[in-house]
C-alpha atoms as a PDB file:
ATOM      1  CA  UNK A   1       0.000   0.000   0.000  1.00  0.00           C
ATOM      2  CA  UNK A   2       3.099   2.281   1.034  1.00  0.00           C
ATOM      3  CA  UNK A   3       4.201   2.056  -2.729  1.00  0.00           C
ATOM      4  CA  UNK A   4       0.554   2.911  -4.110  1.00  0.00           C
ATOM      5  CA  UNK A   5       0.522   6.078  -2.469  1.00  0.00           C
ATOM      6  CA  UNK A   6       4.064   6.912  -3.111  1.00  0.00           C
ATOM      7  CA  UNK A   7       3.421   6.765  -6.821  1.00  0.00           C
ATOM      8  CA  UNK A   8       0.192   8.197  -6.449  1.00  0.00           C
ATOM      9  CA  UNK A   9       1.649  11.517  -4.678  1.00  0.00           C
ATOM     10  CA  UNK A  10       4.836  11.525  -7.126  1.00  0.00           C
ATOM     11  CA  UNK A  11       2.032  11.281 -10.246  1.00  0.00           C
ATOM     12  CA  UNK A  12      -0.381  13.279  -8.453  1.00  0.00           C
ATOM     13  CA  UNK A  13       1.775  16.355  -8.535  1.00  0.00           C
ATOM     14  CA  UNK A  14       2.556  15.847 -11.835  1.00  0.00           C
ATOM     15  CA  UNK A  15      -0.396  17.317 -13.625  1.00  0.00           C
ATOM     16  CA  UNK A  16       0.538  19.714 -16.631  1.00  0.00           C
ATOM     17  CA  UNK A  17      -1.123  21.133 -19.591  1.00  0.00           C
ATOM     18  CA  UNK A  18       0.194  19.014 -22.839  1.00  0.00           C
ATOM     19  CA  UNK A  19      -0.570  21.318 -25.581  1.00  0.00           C
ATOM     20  CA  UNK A  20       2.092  23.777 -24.644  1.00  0.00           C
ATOM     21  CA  UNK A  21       4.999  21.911 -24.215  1.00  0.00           C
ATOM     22  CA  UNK A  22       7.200  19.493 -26.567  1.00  0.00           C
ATOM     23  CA  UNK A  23       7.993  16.338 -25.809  1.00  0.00           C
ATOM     24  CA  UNK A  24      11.172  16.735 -24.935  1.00  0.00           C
ATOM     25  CA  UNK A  25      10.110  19.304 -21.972  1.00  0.00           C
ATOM     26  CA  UNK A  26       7.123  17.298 -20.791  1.00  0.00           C
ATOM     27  CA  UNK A  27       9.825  14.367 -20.478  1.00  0.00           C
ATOM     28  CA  UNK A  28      12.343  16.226 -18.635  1.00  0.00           C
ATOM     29  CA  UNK A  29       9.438  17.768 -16.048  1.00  0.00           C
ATOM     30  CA  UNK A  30       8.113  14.189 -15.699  1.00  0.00           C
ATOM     31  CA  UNK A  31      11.180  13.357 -14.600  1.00  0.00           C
ATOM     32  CA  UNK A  32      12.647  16.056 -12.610  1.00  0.00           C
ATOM     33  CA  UNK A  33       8.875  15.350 -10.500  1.00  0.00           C
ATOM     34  CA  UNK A  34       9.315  12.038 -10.460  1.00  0.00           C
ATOM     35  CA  UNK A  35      12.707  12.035  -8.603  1.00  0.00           C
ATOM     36  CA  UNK A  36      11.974  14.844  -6.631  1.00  0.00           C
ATOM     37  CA  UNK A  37       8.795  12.517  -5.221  1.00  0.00           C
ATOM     38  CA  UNK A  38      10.197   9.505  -4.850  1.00  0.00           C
ATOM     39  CA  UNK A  39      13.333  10.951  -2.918  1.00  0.00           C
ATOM     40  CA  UNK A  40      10.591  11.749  -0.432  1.00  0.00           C
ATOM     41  CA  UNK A  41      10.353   8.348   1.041  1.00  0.00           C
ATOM     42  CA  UNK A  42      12.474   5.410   1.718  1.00  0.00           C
ATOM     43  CA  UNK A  43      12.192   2.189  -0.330  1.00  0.00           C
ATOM     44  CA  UNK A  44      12.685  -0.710   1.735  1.00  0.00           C
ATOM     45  CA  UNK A  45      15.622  -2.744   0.137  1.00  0.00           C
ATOM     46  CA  UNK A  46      17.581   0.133  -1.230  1.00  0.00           C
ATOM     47  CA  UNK A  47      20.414   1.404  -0.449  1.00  0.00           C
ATOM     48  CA  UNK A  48      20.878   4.423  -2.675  1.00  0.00           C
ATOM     49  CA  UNK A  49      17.372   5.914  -2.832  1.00  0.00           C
ATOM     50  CA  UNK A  50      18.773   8.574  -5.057  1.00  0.00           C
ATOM     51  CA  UNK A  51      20.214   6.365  -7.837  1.00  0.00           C
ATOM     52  CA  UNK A  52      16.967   4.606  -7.345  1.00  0.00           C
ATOM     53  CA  UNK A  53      14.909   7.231  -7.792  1.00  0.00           C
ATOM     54  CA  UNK A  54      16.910   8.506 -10.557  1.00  0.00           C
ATOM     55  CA  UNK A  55      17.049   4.784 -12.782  1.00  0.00           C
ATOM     56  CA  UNK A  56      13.555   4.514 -12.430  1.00  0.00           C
ATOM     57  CA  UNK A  57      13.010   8.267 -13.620  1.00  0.00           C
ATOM     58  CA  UNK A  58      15.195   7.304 -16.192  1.00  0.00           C
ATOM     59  CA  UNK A  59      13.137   3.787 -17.091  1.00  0.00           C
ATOM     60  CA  UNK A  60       9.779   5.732 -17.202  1.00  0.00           C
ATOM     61  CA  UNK A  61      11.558   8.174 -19.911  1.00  0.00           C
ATOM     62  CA  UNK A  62      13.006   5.251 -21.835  1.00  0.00           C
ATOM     63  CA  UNK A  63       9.394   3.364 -22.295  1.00  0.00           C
ATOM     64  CA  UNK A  64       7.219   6.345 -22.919  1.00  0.00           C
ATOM     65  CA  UNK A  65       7.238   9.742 -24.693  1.00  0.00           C
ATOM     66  CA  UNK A  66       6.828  12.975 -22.367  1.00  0.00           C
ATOM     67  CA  UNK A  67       2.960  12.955 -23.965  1.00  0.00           C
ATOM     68  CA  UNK A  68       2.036   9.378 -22.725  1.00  0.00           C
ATOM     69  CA  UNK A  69       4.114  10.280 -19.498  1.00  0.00           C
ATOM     70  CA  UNK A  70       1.483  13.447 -18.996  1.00  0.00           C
ATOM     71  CA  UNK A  71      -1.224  11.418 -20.083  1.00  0.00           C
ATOM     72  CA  UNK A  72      -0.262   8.721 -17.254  1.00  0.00           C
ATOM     73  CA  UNK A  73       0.336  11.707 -14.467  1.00  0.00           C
ATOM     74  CA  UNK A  74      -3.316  13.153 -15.432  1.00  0.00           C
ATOM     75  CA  UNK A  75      -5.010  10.118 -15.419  1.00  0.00           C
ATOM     76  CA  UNK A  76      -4.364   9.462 -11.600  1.00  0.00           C
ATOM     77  CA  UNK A  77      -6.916  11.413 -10.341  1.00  0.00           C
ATOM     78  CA  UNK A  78      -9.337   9.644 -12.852  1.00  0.00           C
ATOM     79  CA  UNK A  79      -8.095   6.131 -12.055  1.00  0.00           C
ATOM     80  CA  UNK A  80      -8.119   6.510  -7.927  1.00  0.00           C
ATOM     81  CA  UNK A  81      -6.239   3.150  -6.403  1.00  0.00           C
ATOM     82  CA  UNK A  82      -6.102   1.213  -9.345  1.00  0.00           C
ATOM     83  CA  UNK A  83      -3.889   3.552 -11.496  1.00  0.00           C
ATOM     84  CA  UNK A  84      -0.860   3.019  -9.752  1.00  0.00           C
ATOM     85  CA  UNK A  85      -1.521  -0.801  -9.336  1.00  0.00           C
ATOM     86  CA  UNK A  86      -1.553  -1.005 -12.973  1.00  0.00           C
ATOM     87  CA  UNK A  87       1.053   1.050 -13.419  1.00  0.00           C
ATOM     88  CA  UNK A  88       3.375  -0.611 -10.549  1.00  0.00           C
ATOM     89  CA  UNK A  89       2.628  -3.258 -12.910  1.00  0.00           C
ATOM     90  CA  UNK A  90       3.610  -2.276 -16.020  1.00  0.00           C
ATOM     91  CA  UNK A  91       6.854  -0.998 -14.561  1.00  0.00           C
ATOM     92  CA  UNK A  92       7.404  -4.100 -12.672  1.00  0.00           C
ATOM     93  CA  UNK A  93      10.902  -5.102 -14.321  1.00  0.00           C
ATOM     94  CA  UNK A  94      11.868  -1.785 -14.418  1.00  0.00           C
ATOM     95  CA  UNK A  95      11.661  -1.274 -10.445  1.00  0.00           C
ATOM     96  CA  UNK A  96      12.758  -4.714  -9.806  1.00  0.00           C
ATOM     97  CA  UNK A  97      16.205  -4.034 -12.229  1.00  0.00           C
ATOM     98  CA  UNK A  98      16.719  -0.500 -10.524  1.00  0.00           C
ATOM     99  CA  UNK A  99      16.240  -2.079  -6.895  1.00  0.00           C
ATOM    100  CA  UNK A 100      18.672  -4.764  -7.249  1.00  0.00           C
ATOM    101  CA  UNK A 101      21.268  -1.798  -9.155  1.00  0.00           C
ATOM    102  CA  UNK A 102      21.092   0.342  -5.761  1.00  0.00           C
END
């Protein structure tokens, strides 16, 4: 549950207006968000939450463009619980590659 609402606060703050931005910037603000977020609390099982924080920043740039990254952050709200189940999901060898890396 701890990880549910970790993403969901890290997402949650993530809401931005698509039109105006390229892809390149909504990227780089996902990210920058992201990190900021997840630096906020301790996963259990890491020792570097920082490099943590940062590889999975980096894995959520790598498998989707900064429009499908918004899209994901503005759905939250819609989704309630089950968006970041599905998404813990979805990123599931992604978190389990940059937990075993720090």
């Amino acid at each position: 549950m701890r990880r549910f609402t970790t993403l969901v606060l890290v997402l949650a703050a993530f809401t931005i207006p698509v039109q105006a931005q390229s892809d390149r910037q909504l990227t780089r603000q996902f990210k920058e968000g992201f990190e900021q977020g997840c630096n906020q609390r301790k996963k259990s099982g890491v020792e570097n939450q920082r490099g943590y924080c940062r590889c999975m920043a980096n894995a959520y740039g790598k498998r989707y463009s900064g429009q499908e990254l918004a899209a994901i952050s503005n759905s939250i709200a819609v989704l309630g619980d089950n968006g970041p189940t599905i998404i813990n999901l979805m990123m599931a060898p992604e978190t389990r590659a940059c937990s075993a890396k720090y």
